[in-house]
Protein backbone atom coordinates (compact mmCIF):
# COMPACT_ATOMS: atom_id res chain seq x y z
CA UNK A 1 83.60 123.52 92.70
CA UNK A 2 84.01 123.74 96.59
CA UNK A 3 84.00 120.28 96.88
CA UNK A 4 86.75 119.87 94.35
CA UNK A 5 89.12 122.37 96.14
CA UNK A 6 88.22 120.69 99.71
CA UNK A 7 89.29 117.56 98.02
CA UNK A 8 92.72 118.82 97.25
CA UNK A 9 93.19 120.41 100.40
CA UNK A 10 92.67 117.33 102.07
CA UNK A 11 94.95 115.65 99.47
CA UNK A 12 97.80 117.93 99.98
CA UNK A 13 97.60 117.78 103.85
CA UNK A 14 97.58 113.86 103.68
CA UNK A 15 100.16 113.98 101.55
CA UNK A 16 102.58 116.28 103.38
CA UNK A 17 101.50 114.18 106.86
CA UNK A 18 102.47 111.18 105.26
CA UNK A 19 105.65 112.03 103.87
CA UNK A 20 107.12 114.07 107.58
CA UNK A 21 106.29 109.94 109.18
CA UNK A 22 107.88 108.22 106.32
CA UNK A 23 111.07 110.30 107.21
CA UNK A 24 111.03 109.44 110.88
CA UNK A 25 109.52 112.74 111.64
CA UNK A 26 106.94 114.46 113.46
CA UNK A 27 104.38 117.35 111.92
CA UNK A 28 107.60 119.57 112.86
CA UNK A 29 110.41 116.92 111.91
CA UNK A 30 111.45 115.92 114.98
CA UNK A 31 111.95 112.16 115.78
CA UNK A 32 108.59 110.45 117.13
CA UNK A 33 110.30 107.59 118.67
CA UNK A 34 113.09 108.45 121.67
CA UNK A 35 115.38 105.69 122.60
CA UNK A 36 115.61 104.81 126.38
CA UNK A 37 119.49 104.40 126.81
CA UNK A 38 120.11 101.50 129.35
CA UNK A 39 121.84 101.34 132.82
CA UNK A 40 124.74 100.36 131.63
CA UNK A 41 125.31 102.68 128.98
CA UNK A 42 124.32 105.88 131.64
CA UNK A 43 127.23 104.27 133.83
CA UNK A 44 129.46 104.24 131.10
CA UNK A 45 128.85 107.72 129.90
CA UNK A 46 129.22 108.82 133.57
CA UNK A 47 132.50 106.88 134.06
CA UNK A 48 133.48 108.72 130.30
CA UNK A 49 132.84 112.06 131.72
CA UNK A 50 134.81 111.98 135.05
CA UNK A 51 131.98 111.47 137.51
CA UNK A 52 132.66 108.25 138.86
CA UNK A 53 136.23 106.47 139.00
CA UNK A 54 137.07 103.04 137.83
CA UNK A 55 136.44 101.10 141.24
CA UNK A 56 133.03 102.78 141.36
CA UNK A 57 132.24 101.91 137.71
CA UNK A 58 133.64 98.17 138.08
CA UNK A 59 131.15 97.94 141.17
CA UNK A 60 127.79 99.09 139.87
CA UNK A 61 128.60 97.30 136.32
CA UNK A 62 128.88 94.11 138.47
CA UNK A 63 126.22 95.25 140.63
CA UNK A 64 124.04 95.71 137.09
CA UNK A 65 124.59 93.06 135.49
C-alpha cells in the first residue's frame, strides 16, 4: 500500500514539473530562458528615453555596426 501511494506522489510531482516547462515556466512560473537584448537595441532604447541625442546615437550605431 505504501508503495502504491509513493507511486502517485511521484506521478503527481512529475506531472505538475512537466506541465510548469511545457508553459515556458519555471517550478514558480517564471520564464527559464532570458533574452540577451543586443547593442543596438540598448542604444536605441537609450536614444528612446532621452539619454543620448541623435549625433551621439548616429555615431555609436555606425561605430556598432
Amino acid at each position: 500500500m505504501g508503495i502504491i501511494l509513493i507511486v502517485v506522489v511521484i506521478a503527481g510531482v512529475w506531472l505538475v514539473l512537466s506541465q510548469a516547462n511545457a508553459n515556458g515556466g519555471g517550478i514558480c512560473g517564471t520564464a527559464t530562458h532570458t533574452r540577451v537584448e543586443t547593442p543596438l537595441e540598448v542604444l536605441k532604447k537609450r536614444y528612446a528615453r532621452g539619454e543620448i541625442d541623435r549625433a551621439e546615437y548616429e555615431q555609436r550605431r555606425v561605430d556598432l555596426q
